[in-house]
PDB file of N, CA and C in Angstrom:
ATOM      1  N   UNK A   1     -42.422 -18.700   0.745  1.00  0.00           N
ATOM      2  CA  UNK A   1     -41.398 -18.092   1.593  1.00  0.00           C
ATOM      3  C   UNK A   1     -40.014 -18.201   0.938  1.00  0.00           C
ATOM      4  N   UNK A   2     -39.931 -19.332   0.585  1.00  0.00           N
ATOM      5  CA  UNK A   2     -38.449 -19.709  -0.179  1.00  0.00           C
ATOM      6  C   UNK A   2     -38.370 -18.536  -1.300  1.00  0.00           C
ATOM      7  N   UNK A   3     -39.189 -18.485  -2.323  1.00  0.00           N
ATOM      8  CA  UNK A   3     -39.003 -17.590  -3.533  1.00  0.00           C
ATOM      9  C   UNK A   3     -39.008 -16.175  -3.263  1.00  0.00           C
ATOM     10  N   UNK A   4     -39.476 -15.561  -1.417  1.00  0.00           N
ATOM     11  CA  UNK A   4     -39.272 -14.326  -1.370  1.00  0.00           C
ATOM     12  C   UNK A   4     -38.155 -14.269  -0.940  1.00  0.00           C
ATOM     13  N   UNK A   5     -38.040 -15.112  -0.332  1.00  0.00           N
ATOM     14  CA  UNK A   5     -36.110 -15.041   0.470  1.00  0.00           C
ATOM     15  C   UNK A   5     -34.736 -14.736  -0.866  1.00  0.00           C
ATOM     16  N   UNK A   6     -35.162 -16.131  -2.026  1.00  0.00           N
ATOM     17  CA  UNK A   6     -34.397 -15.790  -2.928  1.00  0.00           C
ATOM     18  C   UNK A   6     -34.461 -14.378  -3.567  1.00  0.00           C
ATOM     19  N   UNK A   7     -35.886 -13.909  -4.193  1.00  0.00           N
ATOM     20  CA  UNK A   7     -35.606 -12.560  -4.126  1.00  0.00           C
ATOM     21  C   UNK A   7     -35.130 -11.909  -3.632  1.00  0.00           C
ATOM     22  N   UNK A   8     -35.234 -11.589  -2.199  1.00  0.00           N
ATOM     23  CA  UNK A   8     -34.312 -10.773  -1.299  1.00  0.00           C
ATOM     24  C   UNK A   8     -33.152 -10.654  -1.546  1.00  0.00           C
ATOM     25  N   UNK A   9     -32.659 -11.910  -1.732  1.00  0.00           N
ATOM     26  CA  UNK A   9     -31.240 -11.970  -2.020  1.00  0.00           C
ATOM     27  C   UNK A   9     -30.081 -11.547  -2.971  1.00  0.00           C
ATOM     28  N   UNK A  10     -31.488 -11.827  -4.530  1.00  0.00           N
ATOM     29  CA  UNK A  10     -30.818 -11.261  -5.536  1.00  0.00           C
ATOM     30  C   UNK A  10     -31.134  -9.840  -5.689  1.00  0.00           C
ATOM     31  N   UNK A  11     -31.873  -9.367  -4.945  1.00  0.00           N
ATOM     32  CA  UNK A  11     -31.842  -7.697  -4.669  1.00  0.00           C
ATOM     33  C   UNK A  11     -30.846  -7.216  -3.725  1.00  0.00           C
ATOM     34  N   UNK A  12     -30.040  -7.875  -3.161  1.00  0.00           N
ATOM     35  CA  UNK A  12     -29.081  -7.463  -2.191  1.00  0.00           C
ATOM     36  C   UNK A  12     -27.695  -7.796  -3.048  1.00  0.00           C
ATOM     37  N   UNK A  13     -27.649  -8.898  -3.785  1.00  0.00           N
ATOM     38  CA  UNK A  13     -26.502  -9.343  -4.446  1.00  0.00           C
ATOM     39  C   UNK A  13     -26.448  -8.106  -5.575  1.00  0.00           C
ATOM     40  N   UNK A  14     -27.481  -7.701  -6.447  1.00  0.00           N
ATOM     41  CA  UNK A  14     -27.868  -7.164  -7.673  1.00  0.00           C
ATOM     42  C   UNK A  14     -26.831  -5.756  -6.705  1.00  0.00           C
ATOM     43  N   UNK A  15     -27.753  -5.331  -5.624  1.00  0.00           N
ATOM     44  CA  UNK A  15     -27.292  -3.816  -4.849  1.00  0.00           C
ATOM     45  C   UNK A  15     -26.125  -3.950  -4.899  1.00  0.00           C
ATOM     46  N   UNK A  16     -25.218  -5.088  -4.517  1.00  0.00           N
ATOM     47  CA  UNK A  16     -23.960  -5.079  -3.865  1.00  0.00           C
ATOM     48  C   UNK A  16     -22.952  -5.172  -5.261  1.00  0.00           C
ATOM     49  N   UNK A  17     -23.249  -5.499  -6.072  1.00  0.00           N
ATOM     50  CA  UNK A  17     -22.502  -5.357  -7.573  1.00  0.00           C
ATOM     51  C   UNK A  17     -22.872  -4.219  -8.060  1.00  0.00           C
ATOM     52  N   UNK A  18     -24.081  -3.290  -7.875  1.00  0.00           N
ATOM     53  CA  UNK A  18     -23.524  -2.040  -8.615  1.00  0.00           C
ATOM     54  C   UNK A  18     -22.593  -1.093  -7.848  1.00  0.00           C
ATOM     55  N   UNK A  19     -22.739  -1.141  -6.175  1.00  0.00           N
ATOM     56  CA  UNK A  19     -21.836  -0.257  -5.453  1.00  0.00           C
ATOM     57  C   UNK A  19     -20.470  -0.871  -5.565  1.00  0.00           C
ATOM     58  N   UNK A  20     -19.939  -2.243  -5.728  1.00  0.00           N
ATOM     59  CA  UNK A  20     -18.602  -2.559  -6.038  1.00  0.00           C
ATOM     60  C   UNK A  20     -18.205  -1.977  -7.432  1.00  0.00           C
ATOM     61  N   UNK A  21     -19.001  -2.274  -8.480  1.00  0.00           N
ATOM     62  CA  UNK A  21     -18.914  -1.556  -9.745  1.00  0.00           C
ATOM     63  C   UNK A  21     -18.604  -0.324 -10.071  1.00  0.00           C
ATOM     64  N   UNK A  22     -19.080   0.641  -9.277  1.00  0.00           N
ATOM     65  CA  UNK A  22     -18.904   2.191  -9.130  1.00  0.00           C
ATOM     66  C   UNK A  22     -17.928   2.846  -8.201  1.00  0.00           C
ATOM     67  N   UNK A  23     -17.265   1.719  -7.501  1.00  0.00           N
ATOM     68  CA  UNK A  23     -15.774   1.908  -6.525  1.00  0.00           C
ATOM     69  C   UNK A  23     -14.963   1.560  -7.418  1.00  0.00           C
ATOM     70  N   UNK A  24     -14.830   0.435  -8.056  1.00  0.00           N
ATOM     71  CA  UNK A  24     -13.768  -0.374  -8.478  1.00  0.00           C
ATOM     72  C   UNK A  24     -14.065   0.437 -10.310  1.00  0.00           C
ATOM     73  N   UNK A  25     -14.437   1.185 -10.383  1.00  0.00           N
ATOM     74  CA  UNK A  25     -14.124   1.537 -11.878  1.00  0.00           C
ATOM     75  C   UNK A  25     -12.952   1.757 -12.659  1.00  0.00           C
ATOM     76  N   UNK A  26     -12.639   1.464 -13.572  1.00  0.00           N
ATOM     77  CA  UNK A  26     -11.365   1.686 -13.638  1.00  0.00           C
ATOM     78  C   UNK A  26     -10.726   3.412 -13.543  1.00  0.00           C
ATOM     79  N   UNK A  27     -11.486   3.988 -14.256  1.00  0.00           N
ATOM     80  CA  UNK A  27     -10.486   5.346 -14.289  1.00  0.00           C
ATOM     81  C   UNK A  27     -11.388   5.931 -12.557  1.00  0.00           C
ATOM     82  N   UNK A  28     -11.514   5.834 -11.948  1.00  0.00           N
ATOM     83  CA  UNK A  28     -12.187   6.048 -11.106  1.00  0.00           C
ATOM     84  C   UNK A  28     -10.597   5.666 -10.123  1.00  0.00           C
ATOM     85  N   UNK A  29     -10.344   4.512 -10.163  1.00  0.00           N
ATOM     86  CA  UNK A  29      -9.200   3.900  -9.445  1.00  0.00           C
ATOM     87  C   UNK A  29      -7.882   4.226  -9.895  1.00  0.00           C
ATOM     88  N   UNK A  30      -7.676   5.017 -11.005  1.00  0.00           N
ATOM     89  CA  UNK A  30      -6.646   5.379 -11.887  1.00  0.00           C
ATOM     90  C   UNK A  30      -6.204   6.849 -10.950  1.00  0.00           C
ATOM     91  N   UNK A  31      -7.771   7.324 -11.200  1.00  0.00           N
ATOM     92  CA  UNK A  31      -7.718   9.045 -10.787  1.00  0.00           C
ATOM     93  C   UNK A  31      -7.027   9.256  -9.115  1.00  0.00           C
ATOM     94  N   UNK A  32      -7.757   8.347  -8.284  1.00  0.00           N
ATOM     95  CA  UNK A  32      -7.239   8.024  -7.056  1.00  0.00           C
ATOM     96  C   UNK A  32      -6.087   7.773  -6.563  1.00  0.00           C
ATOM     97  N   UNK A  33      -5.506   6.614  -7.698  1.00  0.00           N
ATOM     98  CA  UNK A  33      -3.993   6.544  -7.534  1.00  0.00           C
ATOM     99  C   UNK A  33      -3.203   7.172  -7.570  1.00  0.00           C
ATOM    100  N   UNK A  34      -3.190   8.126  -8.733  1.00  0.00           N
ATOM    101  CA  UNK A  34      -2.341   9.108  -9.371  1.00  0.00           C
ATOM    102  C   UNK A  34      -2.313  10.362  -8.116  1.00  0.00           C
ATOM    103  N   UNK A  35      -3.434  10.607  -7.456  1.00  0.00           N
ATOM    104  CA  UNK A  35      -3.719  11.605  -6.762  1.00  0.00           C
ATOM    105  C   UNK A  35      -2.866  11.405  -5.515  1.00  0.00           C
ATOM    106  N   UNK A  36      -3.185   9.944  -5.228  1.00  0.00           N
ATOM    107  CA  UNK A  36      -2.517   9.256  -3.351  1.00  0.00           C
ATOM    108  C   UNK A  36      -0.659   9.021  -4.117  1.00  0.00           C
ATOM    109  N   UNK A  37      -0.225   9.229  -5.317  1.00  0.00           N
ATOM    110  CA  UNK A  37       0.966   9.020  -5.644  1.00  0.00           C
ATOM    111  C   UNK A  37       1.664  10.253  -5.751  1.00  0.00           C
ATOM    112  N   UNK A  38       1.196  11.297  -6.661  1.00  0.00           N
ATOM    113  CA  UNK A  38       1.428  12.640  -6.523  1.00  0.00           C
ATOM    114  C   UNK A  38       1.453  13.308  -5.152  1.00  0.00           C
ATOM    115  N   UNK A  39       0.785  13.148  -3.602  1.00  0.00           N
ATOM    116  CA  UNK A  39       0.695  13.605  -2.672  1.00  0.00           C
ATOM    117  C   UNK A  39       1.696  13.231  -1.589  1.00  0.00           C
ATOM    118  N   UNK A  40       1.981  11.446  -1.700  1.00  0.00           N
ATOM    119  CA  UNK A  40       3.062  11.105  -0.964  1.00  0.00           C
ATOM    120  C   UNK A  40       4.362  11.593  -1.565  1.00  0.00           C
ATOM    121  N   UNK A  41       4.980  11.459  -3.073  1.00  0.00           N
ATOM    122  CA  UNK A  41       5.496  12.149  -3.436  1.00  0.00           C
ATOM    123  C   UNK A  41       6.186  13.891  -3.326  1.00  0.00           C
ATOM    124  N   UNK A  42       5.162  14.375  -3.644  1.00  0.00           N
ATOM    125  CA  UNK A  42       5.570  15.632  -2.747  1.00  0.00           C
ATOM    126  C   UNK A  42       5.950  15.573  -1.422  1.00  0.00           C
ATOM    127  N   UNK A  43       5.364  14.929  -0.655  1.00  0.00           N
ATOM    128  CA  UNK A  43       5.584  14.712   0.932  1.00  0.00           C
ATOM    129  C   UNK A  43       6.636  14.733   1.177  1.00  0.00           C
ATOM    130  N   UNK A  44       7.125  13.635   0.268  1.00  0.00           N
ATOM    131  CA  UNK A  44       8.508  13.008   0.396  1.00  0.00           C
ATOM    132  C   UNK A  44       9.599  13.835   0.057  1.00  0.00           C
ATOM    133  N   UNK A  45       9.354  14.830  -0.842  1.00  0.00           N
ATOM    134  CA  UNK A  45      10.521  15.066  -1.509  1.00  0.00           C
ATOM    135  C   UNK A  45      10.428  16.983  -0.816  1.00  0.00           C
ATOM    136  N   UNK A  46       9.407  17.301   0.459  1.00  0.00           N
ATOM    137  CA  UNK A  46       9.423  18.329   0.905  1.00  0.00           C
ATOM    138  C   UNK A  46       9.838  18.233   2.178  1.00  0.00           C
ATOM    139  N   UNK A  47      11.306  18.119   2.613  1.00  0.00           N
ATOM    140  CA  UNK A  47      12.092  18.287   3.786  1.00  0.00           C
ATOM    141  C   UNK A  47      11.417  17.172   4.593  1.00  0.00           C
ATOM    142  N   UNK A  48      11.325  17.408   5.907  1.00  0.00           N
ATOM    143  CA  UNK A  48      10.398  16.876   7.117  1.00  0.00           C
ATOM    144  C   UNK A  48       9.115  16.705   6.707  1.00  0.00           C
ATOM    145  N   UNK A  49       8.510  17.410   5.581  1.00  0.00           N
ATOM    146  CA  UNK A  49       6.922  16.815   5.382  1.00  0.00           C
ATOM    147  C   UNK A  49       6.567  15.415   5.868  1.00  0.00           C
ATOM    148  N   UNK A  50       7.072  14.844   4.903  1.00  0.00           N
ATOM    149  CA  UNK A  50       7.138  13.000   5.006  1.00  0.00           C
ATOM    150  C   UNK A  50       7.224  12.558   6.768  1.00  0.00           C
ATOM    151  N   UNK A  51       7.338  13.250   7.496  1.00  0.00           N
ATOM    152  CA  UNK A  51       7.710  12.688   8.805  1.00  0.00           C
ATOM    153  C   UNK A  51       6.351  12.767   9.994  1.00  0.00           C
ATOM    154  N   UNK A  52       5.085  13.708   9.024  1.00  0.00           N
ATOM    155  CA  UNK A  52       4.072  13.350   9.754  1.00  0.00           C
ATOM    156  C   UNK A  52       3.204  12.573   9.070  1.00  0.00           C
ATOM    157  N   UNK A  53       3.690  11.952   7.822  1.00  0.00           N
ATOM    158  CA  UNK A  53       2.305  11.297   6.836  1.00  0.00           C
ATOM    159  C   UNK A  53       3.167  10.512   6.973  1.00  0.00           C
ATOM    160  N   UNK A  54       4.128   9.633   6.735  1.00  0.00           N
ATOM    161  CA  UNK A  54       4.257   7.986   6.961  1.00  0.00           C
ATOM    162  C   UNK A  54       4.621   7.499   7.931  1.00  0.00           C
ATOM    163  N   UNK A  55       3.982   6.529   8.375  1.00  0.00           N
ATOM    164  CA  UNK A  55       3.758   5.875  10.139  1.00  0.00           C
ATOM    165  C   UNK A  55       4.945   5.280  10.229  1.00  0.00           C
ATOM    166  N   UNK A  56       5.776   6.111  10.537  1.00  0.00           N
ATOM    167  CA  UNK A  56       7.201   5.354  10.837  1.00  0.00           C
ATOM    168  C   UNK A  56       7.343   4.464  11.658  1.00  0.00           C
ATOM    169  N   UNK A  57       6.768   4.247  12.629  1.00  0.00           N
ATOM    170  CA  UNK A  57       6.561   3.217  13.655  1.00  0.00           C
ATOM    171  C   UNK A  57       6.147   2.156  13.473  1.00  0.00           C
ATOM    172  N   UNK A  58       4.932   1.862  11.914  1.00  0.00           N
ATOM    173  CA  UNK A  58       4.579   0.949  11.573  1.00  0.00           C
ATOM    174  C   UNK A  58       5.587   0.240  10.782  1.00  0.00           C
ATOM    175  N   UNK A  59       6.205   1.473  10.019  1.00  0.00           N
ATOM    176  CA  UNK A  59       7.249   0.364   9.067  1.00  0.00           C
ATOM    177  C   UNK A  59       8.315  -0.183   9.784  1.00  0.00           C
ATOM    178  N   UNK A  60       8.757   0.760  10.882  1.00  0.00           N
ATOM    179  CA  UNK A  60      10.048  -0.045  11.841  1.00  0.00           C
ATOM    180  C   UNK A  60       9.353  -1.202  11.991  1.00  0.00           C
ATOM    181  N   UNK A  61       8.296  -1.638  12.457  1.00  0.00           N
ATOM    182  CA  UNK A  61       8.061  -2.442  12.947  1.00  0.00           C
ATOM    183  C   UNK A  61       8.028  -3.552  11.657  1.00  0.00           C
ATOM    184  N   UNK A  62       7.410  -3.807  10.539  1.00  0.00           N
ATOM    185  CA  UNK A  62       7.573  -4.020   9.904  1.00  0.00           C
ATOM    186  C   UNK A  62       8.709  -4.909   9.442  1.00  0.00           C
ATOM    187  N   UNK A  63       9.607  -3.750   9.091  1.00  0.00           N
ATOM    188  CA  UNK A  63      11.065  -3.760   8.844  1.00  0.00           C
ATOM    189  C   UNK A  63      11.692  -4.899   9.777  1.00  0.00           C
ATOM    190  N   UNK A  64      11.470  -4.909  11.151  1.00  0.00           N
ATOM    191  CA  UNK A  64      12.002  -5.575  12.272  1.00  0.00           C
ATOM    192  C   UNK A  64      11.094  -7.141  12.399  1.00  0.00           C
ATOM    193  N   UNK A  65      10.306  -7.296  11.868  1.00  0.00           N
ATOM    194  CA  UNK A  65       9.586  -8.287  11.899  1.00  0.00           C
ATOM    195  C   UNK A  65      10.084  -9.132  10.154  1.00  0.00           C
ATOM    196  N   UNK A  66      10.605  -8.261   9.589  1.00  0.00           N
ATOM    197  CA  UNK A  66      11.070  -8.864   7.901  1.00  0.00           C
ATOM    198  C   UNK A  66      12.372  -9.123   8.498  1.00  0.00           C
ATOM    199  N   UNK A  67      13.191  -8.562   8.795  1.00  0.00           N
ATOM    200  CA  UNK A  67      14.542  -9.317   9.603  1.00  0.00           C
ATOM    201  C   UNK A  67      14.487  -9.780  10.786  1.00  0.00           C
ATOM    202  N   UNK A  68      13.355 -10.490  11.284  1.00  0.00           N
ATOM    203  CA  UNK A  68      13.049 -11.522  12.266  1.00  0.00           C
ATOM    204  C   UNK A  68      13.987 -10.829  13.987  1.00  0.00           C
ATOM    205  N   UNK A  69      14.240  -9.363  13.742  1.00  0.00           N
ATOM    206  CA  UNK A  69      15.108  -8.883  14.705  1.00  0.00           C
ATOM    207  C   UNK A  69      13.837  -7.718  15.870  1.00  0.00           C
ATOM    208  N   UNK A  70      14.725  -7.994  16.877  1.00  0.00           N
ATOM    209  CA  UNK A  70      13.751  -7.501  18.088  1.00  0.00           C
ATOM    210  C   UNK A  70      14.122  -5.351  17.908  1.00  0.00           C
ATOM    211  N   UNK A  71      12.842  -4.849  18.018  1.00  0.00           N
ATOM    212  CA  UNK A  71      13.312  -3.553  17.665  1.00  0.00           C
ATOM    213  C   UNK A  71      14.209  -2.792  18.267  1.00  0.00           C
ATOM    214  N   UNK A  72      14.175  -3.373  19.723  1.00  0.00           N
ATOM    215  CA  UNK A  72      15.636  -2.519  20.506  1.00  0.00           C
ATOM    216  C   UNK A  72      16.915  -3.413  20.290  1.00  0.00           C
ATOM    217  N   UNK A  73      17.261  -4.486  19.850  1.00  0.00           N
ATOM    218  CA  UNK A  73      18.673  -4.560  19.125  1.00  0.00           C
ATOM    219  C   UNK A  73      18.830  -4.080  17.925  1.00  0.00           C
ATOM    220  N   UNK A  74      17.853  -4.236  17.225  1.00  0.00           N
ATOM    221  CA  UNK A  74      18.102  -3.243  15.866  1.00  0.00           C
ATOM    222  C   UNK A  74      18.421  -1.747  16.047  1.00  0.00           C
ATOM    223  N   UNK A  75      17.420  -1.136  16.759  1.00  0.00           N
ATOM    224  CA  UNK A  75      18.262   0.046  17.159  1.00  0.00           C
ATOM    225  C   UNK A  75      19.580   0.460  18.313  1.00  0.00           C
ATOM    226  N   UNK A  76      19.934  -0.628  18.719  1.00  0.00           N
ATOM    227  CA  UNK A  76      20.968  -0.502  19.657  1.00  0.00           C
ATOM    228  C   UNK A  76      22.388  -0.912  18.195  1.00  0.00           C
ATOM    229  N   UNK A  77      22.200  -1.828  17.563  1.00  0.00           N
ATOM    230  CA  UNK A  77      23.002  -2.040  16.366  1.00  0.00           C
ATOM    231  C   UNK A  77      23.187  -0.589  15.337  1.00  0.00           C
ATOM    232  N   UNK A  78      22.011   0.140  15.416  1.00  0.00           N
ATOM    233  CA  UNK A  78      22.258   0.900  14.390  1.00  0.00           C
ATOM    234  C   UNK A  78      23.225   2.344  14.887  1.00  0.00           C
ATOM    235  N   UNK A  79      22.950   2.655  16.513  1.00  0.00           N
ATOM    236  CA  UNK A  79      23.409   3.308  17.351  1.00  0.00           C
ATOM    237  C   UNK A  79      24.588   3.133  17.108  1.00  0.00           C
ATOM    238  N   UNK A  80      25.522   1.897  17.324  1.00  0.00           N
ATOM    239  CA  UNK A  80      26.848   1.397  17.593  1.00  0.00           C
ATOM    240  C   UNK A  80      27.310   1.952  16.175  1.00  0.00           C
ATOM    241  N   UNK A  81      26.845   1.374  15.313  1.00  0.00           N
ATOM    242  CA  UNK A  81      26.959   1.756  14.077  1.00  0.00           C
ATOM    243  C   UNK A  81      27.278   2.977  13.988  1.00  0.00           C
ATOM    244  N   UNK A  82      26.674   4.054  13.919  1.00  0.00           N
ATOM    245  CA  UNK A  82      26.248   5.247  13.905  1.00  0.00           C
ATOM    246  C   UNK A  82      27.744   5.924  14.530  1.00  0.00           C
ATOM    247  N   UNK A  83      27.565   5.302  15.958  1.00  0.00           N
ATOM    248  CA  UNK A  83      29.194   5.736  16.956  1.00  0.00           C
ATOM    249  C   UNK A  83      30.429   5.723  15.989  1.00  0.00           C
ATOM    250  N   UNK A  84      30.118   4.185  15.378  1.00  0.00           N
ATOM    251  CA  UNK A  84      31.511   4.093  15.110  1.00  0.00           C
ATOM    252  C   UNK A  84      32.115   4.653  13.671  1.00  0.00           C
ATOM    253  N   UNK A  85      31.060   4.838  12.730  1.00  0.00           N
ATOM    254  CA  UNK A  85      30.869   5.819  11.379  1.00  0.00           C
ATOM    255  C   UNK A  85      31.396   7.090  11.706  1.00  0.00           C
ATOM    256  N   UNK A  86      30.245   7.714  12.682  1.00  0.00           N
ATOM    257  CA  UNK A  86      30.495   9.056  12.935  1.00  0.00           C
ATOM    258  C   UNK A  86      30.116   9.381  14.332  1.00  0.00           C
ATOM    259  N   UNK A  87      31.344   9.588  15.103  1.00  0.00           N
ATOM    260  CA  UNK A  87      30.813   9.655  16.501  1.00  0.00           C
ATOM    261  C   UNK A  87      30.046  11.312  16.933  1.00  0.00           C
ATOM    262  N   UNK A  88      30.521  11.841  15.995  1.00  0.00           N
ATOM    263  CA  UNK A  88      29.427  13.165  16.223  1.00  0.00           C
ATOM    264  C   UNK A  88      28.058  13.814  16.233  1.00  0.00           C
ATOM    265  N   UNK A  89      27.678  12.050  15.156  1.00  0.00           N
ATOM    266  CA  UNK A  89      26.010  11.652  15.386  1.00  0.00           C
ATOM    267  C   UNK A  89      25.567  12.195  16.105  1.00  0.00           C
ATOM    268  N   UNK A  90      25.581  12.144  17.487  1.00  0.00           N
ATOM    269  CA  UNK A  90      25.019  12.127  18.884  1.00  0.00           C
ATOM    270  C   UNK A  90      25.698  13.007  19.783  1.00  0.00           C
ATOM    271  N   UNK A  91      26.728  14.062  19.472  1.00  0.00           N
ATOM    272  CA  UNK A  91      27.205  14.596  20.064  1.00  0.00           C
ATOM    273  C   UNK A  91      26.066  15.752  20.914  1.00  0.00           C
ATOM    274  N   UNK A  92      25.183  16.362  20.171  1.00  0.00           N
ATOM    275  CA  UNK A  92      24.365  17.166  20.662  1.00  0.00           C
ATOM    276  C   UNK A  92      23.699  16.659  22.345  1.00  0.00           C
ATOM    277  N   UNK A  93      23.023  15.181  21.845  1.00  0.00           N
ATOM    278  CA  UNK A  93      23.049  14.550  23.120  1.00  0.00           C
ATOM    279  C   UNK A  93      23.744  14.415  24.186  1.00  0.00           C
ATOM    280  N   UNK A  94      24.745  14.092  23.661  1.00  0.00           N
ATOM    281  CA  UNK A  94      26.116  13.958  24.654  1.00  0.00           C
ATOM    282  C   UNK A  94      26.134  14.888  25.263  1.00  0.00           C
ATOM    283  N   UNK A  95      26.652  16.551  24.715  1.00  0.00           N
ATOM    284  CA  UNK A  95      26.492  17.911  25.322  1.00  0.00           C
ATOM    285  C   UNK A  95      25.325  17.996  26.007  1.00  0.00           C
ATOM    286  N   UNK A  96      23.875  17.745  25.908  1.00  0.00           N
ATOM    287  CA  UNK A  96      22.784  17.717  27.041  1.00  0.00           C
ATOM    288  C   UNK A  96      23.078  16.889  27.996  1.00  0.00           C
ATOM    289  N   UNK A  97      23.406  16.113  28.362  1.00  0.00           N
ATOM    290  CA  UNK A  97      23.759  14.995  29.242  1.00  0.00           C
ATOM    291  C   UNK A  97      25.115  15.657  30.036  1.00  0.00           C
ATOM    292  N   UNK A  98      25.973  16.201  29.815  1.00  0.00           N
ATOM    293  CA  UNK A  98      27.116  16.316  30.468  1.00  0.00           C
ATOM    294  C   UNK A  98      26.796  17.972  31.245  1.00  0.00           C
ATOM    295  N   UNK A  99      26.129  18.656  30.566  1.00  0.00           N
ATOM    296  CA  UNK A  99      25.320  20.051  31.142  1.00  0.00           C
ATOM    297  C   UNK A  99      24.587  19.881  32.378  1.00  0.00           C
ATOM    298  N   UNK A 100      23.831  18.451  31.992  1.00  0.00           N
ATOM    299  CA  UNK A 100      22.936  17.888  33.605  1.00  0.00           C
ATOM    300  C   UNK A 100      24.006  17.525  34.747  1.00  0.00           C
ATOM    301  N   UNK A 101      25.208  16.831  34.294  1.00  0.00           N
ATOM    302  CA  UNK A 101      25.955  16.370  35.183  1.00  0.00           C
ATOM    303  C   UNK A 101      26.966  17.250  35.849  1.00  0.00           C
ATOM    304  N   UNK A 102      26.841  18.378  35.241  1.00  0.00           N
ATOM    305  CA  UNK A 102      28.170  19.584  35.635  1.00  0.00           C
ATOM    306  C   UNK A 102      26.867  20.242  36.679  1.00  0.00           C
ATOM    307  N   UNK A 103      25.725  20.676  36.878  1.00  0.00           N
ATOM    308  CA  UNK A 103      24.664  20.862  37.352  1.00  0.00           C
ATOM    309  C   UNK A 103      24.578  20.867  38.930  1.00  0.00           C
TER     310      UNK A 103
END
């Protein structure tokens, strides 16, 4: 029983090193890269593309967890910010909001 079990095993270990072998190849992993680098790339550098392929929500979060800061003061900081740079940021808003209130 023992010596079929070990067999078993090294037929499962043997299986499991050629399918890691044939993922992890090198130009195999080269070709892939170049492909997932060339694609975000373009993404990026085509207007709004980039705004449905990278999970912006993940990196805020991210981002907000690397400066140990809670995500609604970070964005309430960046807001203020924003006001006091350029208060026209948000003017569009502003004009929707004051349209409801004349209403």
């Amino acid at each position: 029983r023992k010596e079929q079990m070990l067999d078993e095993a090294c037929k499962i270990a043997s299986a499991e090193l050629s399918r890691v072998q044939s993922v992890l190849n090198q130009d195999e992993v080269r070709s892939c890269f170049e492909c997932a680098y060339v694609d975000v790339e373009a993404k990026l550098n085509d207007g709004q593309a980039w705004t449905s392929y990278i999970p912006a929500n993940q990196v805020f979060a991210q981002f907000c967890a690397a400066a140990e800061m809670q995500p609604g003061r970070l964005k309430n900081l960046y807001i203020s910010l924003a006001l006091k740079e350029k208060p026209e940021t948000f003017q569009d808003i502003d004009d929707i909001f004051t349209k409801f209130s004349v209403q």
